[in-house]
Protein backbone atom coordinates (compact mmCIF):
# COMPACT_ATOMS: atom_id res chain seq x y z
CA UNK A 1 42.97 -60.76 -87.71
CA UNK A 2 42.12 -61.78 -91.17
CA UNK A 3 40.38 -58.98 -93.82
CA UNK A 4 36.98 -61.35 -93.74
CA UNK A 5 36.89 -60.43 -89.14
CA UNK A 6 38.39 -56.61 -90.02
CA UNK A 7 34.95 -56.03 -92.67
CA UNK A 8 32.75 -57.73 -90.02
CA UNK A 9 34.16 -55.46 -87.05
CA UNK A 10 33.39 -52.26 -89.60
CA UNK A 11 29.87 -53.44 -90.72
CA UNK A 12 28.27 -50.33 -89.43
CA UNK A 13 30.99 -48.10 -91.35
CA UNK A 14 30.64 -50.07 -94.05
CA UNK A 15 27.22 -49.78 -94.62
CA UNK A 16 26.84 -46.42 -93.75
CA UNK A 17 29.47 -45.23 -96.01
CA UNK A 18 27.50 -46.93 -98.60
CA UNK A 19 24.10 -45.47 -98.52
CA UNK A 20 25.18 -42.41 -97.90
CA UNK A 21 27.61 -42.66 -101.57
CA UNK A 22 23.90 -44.09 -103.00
CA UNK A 23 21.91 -41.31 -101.79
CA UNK A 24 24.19 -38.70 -103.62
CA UNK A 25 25.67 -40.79 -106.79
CA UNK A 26 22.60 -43.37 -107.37
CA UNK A 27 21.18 -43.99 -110.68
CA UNK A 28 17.55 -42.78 -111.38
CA UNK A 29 16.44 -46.06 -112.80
CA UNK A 30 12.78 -46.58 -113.96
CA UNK A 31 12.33 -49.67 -112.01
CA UNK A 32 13.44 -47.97 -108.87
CA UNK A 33 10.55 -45.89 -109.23
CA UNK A 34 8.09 -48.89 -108.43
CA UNK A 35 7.81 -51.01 -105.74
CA UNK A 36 5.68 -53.31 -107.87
CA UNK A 37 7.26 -57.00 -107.87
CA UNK A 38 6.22 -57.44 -110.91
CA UNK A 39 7.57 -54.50 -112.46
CA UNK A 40 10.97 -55.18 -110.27
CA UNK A 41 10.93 -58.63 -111.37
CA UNK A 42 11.04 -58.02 -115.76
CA UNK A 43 13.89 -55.81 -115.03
CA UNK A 44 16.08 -58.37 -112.71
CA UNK A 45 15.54 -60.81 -115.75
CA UNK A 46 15.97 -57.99 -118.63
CA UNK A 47 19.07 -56.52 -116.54
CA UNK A 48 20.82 -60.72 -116.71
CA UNK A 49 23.77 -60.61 -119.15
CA UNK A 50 22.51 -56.99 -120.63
CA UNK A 51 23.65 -53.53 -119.82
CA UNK A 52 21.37 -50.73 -117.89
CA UNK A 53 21.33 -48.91 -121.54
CA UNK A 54 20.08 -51.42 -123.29
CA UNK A 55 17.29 -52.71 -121.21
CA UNK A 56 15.68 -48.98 -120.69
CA UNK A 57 13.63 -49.01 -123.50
CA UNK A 58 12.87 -52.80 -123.78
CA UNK A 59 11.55 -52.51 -120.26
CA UNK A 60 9.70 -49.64 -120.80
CA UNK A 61 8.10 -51.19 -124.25
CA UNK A 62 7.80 -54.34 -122.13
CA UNK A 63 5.18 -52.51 -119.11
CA UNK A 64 3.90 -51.09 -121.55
CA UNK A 65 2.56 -53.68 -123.82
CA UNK A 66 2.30 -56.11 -120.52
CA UNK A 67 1.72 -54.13 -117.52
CA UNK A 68 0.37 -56.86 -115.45
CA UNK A 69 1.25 -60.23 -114.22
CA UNK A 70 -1.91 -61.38 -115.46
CA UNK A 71 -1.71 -59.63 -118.52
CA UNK A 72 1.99 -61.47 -119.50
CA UNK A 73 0.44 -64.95 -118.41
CA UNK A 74 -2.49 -64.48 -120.86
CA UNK A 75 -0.22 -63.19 -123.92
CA UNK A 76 0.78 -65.66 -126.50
CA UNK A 77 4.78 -66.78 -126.40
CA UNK A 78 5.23 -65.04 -130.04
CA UNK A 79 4.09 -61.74 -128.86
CA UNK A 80 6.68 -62.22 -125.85
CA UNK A 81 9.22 -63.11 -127.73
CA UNK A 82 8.42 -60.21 -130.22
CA UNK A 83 8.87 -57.67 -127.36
CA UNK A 84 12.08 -59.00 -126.38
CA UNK A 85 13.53 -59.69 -129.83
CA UNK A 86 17.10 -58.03 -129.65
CA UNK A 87 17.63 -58.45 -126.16
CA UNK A 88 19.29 -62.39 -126.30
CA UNK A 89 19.17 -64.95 -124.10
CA UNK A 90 15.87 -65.89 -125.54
CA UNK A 91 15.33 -68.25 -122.35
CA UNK A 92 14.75 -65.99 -120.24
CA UNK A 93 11.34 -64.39 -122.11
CA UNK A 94 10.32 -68.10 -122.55
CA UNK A 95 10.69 -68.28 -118.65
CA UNK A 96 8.80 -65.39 -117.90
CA UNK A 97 5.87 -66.54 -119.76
CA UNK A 98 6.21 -69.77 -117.90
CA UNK A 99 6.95 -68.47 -114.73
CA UNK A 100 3.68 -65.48 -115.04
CA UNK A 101 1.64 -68.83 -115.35
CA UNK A 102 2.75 -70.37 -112.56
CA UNK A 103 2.08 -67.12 -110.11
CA UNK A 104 -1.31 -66.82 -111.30
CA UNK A 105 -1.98 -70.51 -111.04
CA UNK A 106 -0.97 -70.04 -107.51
CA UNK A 107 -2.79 -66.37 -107.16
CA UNK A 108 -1.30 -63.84 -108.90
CA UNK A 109 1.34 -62.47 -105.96
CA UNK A 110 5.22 -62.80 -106.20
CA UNK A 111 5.99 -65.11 -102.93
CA UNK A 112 7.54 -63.22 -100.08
CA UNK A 113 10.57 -65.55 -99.24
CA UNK A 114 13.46 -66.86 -101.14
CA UNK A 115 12.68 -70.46 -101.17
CA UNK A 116 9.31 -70.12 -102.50
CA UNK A 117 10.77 -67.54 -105.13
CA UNK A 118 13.65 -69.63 -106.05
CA UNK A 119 11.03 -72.55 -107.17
CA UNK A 120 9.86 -70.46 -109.61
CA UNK A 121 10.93 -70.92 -113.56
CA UNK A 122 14.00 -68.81 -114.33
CA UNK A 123 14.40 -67.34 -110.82
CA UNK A 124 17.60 -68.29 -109.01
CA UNK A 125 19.19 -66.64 -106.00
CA UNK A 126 20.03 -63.47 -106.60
CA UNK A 127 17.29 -62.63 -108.95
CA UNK A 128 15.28 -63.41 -106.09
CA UNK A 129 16.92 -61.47 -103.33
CA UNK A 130 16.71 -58.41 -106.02
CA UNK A 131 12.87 -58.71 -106.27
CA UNK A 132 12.71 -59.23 -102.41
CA UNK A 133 14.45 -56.76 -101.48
CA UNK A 134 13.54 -53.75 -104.10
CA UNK A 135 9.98 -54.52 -103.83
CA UNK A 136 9.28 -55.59 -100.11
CA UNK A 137 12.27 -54.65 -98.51
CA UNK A 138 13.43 -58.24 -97.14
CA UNK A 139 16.78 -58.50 -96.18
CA UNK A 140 17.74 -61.05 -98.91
CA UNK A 141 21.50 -60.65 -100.56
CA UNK A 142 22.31 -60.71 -103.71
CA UNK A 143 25.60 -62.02 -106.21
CA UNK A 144 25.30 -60.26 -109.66
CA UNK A 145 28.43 -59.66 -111.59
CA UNK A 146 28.56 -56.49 -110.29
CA UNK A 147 28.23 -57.33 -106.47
CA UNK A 148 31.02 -60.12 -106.98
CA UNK A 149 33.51 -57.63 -108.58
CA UNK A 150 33.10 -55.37 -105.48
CA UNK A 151 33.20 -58.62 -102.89
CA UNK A 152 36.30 -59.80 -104.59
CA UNK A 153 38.68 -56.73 -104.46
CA UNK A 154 36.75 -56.03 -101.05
CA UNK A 155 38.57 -59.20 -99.96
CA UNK A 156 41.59 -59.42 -102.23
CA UNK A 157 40.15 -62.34 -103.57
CA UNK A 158 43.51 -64.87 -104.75
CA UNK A 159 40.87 -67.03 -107.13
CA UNK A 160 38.10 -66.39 -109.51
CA UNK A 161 34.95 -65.54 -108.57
CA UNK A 162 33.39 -68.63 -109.71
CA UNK A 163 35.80 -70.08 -107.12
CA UNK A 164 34.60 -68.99 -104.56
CA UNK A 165 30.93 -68.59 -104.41
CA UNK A 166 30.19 -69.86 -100.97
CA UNK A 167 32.59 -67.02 -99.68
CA UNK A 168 31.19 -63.91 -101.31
CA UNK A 169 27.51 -65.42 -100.33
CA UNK A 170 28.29 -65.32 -96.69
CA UNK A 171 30.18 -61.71 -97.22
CA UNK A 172 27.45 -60.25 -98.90
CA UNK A 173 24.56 -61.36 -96.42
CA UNK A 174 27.17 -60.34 -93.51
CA UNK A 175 27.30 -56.91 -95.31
CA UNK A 176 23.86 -56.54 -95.81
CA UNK A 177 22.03 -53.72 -94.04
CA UNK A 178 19.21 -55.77 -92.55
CA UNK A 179 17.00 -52.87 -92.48
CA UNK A 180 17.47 -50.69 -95.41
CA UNK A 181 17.99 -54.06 -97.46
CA UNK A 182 16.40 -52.39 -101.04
CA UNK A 183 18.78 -49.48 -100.85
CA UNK A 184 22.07 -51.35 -99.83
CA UNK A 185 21.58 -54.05 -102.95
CA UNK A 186 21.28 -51.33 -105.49
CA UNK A 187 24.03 -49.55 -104.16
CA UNK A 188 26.41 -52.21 -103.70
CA UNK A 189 24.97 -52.85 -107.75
CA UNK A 190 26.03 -49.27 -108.24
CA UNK A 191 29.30 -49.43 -106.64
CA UNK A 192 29.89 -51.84 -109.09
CA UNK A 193 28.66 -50.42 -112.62
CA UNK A 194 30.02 -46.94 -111.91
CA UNK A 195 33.07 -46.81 -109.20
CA UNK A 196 34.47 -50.43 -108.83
CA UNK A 197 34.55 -51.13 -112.83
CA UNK A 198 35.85 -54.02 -114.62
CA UNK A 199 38.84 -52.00 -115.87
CA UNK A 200 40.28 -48.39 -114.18
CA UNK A 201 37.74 -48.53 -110.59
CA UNK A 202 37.82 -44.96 -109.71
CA UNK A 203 39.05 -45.96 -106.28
CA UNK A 204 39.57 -42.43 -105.23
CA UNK A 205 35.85 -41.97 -105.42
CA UNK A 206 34.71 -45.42 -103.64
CA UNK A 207 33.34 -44.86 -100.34
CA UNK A 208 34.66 -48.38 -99.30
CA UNK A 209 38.54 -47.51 -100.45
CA UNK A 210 39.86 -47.69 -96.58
CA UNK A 211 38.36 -51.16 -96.30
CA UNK A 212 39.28 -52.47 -99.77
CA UNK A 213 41.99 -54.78 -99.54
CA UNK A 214 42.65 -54.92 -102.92
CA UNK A 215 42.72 -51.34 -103.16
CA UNK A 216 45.84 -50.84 -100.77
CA UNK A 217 47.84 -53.96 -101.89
CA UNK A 218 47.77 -51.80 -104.93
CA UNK A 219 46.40 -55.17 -107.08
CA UNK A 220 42.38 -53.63 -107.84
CA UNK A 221 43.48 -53.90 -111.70
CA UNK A 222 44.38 -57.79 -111.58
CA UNK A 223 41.20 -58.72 -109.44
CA UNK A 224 38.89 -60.55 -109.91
CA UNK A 225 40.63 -62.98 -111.27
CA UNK A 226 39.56 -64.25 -114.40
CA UNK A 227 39.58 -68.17 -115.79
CA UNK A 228 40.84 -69.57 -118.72
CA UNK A 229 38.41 -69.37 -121.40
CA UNK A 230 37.94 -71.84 -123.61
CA UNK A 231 38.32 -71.34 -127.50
CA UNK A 232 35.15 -70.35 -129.34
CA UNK A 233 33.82 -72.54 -131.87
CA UNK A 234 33.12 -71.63 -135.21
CA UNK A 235 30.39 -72.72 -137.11
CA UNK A 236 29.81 -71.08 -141.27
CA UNK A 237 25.86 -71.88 -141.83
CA UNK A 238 24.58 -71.79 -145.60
CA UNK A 239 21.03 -69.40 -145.07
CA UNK A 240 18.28 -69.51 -147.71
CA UNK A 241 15.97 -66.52 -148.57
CA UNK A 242 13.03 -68.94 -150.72
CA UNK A 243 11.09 -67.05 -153.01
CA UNK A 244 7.78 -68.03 -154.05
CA UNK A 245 6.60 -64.94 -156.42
CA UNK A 246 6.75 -62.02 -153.56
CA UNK A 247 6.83 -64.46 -150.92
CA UNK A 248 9.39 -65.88 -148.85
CA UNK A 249 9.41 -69.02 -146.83
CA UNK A 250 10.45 -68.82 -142.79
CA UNK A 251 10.47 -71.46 -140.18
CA UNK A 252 9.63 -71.48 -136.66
CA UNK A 253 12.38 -72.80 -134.22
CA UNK A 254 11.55 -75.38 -131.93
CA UNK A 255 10.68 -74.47 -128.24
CA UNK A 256 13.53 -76.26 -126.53
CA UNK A 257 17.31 -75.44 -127.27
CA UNK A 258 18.74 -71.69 -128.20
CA UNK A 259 16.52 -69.50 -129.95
CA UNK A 260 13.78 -71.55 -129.06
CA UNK A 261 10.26 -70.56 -130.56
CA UNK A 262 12.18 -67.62 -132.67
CA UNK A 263 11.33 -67.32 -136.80
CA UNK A 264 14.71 -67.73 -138.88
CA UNK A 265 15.27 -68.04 -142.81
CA UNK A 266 16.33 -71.83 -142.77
CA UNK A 267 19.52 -73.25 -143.35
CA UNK A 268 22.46 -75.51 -141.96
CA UNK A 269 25.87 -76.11 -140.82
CA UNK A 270 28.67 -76.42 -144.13
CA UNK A 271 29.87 -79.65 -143.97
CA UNK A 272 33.39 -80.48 -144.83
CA UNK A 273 34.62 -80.03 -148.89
CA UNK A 274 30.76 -78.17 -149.42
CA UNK A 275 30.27 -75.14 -151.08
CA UNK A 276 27.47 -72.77 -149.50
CA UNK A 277 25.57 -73.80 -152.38
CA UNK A 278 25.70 -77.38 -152.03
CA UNK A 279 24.75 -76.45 -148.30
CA UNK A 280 21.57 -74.66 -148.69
CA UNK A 281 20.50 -77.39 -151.50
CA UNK A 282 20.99 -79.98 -149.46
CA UNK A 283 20.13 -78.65 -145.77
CA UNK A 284 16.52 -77.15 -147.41
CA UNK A 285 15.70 -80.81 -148.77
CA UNK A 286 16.78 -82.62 -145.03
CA UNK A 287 14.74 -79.67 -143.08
CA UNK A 288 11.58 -79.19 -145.88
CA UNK A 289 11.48 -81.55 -148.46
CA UNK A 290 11.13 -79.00 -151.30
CA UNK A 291 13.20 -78.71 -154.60
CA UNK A 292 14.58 -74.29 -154.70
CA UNK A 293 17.69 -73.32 -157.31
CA UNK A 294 20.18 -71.66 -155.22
CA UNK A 295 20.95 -68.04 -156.48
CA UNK A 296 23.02 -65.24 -155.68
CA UNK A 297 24.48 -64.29 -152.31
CA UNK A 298 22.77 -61.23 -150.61
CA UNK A 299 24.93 -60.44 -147.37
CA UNK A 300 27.56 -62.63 -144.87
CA UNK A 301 26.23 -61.95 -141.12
CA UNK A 302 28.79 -62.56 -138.56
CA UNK A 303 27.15 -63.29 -135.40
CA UNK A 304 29.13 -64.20 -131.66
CA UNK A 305 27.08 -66.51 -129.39
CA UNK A 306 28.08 -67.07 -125.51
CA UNK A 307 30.23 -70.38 -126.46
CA UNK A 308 30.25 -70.22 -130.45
CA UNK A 309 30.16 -67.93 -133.50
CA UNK A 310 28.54 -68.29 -136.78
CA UNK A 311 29.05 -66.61 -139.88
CA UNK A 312 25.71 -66.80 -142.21
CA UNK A 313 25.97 -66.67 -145.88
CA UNK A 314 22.72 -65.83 -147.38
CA UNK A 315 21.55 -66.73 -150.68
CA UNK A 316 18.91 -65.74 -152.53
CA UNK A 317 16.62 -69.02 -153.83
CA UNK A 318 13.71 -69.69 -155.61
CA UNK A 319 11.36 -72.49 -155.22
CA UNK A 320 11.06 -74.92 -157.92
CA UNK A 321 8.67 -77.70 -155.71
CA UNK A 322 7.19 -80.19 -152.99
CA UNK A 323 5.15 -79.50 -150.21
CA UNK A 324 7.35 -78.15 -147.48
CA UNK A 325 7.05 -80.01 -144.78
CA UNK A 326 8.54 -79.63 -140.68
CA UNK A 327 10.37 -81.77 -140.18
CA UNK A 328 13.43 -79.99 -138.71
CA UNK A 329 11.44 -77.12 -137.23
CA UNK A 330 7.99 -76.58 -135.10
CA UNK A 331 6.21 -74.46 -138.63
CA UNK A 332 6.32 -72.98 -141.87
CA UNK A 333 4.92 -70.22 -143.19
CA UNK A 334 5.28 -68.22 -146.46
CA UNK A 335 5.54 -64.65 -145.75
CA UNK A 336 5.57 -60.94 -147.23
CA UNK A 337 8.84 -59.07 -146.78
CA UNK A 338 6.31 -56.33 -145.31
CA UNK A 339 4.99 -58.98 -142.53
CA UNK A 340 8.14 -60.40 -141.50
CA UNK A 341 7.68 -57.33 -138.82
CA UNK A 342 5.28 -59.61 -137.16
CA UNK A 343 7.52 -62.19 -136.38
CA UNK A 344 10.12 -62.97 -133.47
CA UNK A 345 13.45 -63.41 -135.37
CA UNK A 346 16.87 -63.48 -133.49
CA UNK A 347 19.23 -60.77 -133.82
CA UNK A 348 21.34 -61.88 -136.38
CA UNK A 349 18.31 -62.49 -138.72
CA UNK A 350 17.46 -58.88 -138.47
CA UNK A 351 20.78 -57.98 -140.27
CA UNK A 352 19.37 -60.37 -143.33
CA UNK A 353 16.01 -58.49 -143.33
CA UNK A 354 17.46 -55.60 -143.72
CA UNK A 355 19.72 -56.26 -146.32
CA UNK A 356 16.50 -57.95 -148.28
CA UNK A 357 15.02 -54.73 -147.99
CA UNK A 358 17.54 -52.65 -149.16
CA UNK A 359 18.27 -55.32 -151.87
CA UNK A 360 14.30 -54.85 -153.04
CA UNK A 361 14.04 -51.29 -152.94
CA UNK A 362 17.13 -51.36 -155.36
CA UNK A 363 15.82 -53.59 -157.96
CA UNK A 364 14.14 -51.29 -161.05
């Protein structure tokens, strides 16, 4: 018998085990305290590539500020992004917005089955199954990281994840209690953030040790496998902070690409033999057609994207001339340091606002 037939014969042990380990250990989460879809669904996005810490108080700033479905459809994309600004992985706000547009075009309700759910803007599989099953109860399965780092060292998995998708599917709907569905996906999701952990699983605490095959071959540490990453590319970008009297010039990103529809102090990539001087001179005239004397440096921000890194060296400029002009970006504004508050700005950018304010509040 193969360990895939010995976890099917044990489903009922299995499962069992489980909620009973998620009845006593489970996390008191705020959007376990709903069975709003809506409410379910901003944390399933929010919870994507972030950690349960960090999304707390963006998801409770989030309900706040859009408590509805309706409400989120009607906001403008800037206040959206403002509420999310920190959080990365700026597509996924954009998606939202889209997404709360298309459920109230088509009524307002999240749809009640996974096809119609995965049709949706920015919803795939498992994102679905988590909304399906913490809000309605469905029996839908899910694959988050977590739920794949359980599967594999449930199965002693001898590739990476990534590998073998099709196989931890069909294990995790076969595992699936059919009719506690909400309470099995967050516990096998809690398994995984607090017992089965990428590094030292406290295996003597895991209610599935006897079935874990990984677990008594004595090789939990080395799964899952991992794949050869690639290098990370990086890119040095000359920044400009323009100064026009107390005002400073920012530029809106355009919607499509990263960062789309986020504010940023513009700038460029250093080409080969520049200075960061020559950079910002040049890049300022390509993206806005103005004339600024490049001054002195006011901080280096070292940034790490998912497939690059960037370090930004700021300058300080002042604006000599021209009309500036879009043509690199979606708009332009000229701004108070006090109102840059009101913009969206990605993460790194915040670093540069706060070194302008500490730089102004320093000056006699």
């Amino acid at each position: 018998m193969n360990h895939l037939d010995f976890l099917r014969n044990h489903l009922n042990e299995l499962r069992t085990s489980l909620l009973l380990w998620y009845a006593e250990q489970g996390r008191d989460l705020p959007w376990r305290r709903t069975r709003d879809p809506y409410a379910i669904w901003i944390s399933e996005i929010m919870l994507q590539q972030t950690q349960v810490k960090t999304v707390i108080p963006y998801y409770e700033r989030w309900l706040q500020a859009l408590p509805t479905v309706q409400d989120l459809a009607t906001a403008d994309l800037q206040t959206v992004l403002k509420l999310w600004q920190g959080l990365g992985y700026y597509a996924r706000a954009r998606n939202l917005h889209r997404c709360a547009r298309v459920l109230v075009a088509q009524g307002g309700e999240f749809p009640k089955t996974l096809a119609d759910a995965v049709a949706l803007p920015g919803i795939g599989r498992t994102t679905a199954g988590g909304v399906l099953s913490a809000a309605f109860n469905l029996p839908v399965a899910i694959l988050d990281g977590n739920v794949k780092r359980v599967l594999a060292r449930l199965l002693a998995l001898e590739v990476p994840p990534s590998k073998a998708l099709n196989q931890l599917w069909t294990l995790s709907e076969s595992l699936l209690d059919p009719e506690r569905a909400r309470d099995f996906n967050q516990a096998v999701m809690d398994l995984g953030a607090t017992i089965c952990t990428p590094r030292a699983p406290a295996c003597l605490l895991c209610p599935w040790r006897r079935y874990c095959a990984a677990y008594n071959a004595g090789v939990q540490q080395e799964i899952p496998m991992s794949e050869a990453k690639p290098e990370r590319p990086h890119k040095r970008i000359g920044v400009a902070v323009i100064w026009k009297g107390d005002q400073i010039l920012i530029d809106k990103r355009r919607a499509e690409g990263l960062l789309g529809g986020l504010w940023e102090f513009p700038g460029g990539k250093l080409e080969l033999g520049e200075t960061v001087q020559e950079c910002i001179h040049r890049e300022i005239q390509e993206e806005l057609a103005i004339d600024i004397a490049v001054g002195d440096h006011l901080i280096t921000v070292e940034h790490a994207y998912t497939h690059f890194s960037v370090s930004l060296m700021v300058h300080h400029c002042r604006y000599l001339g021209g009309e500036p002009q879009p043509l690199e970006c979606e708009e332009i504004h000229w701004v108070s340091l006090a109102d840059l508050d009101q913009y969206p700005f990605p993460k790194a950018n915040l670093q540069i606002i706060e070194a302008l304010r500490q730089h102004v509040a320093s000056v006699p």
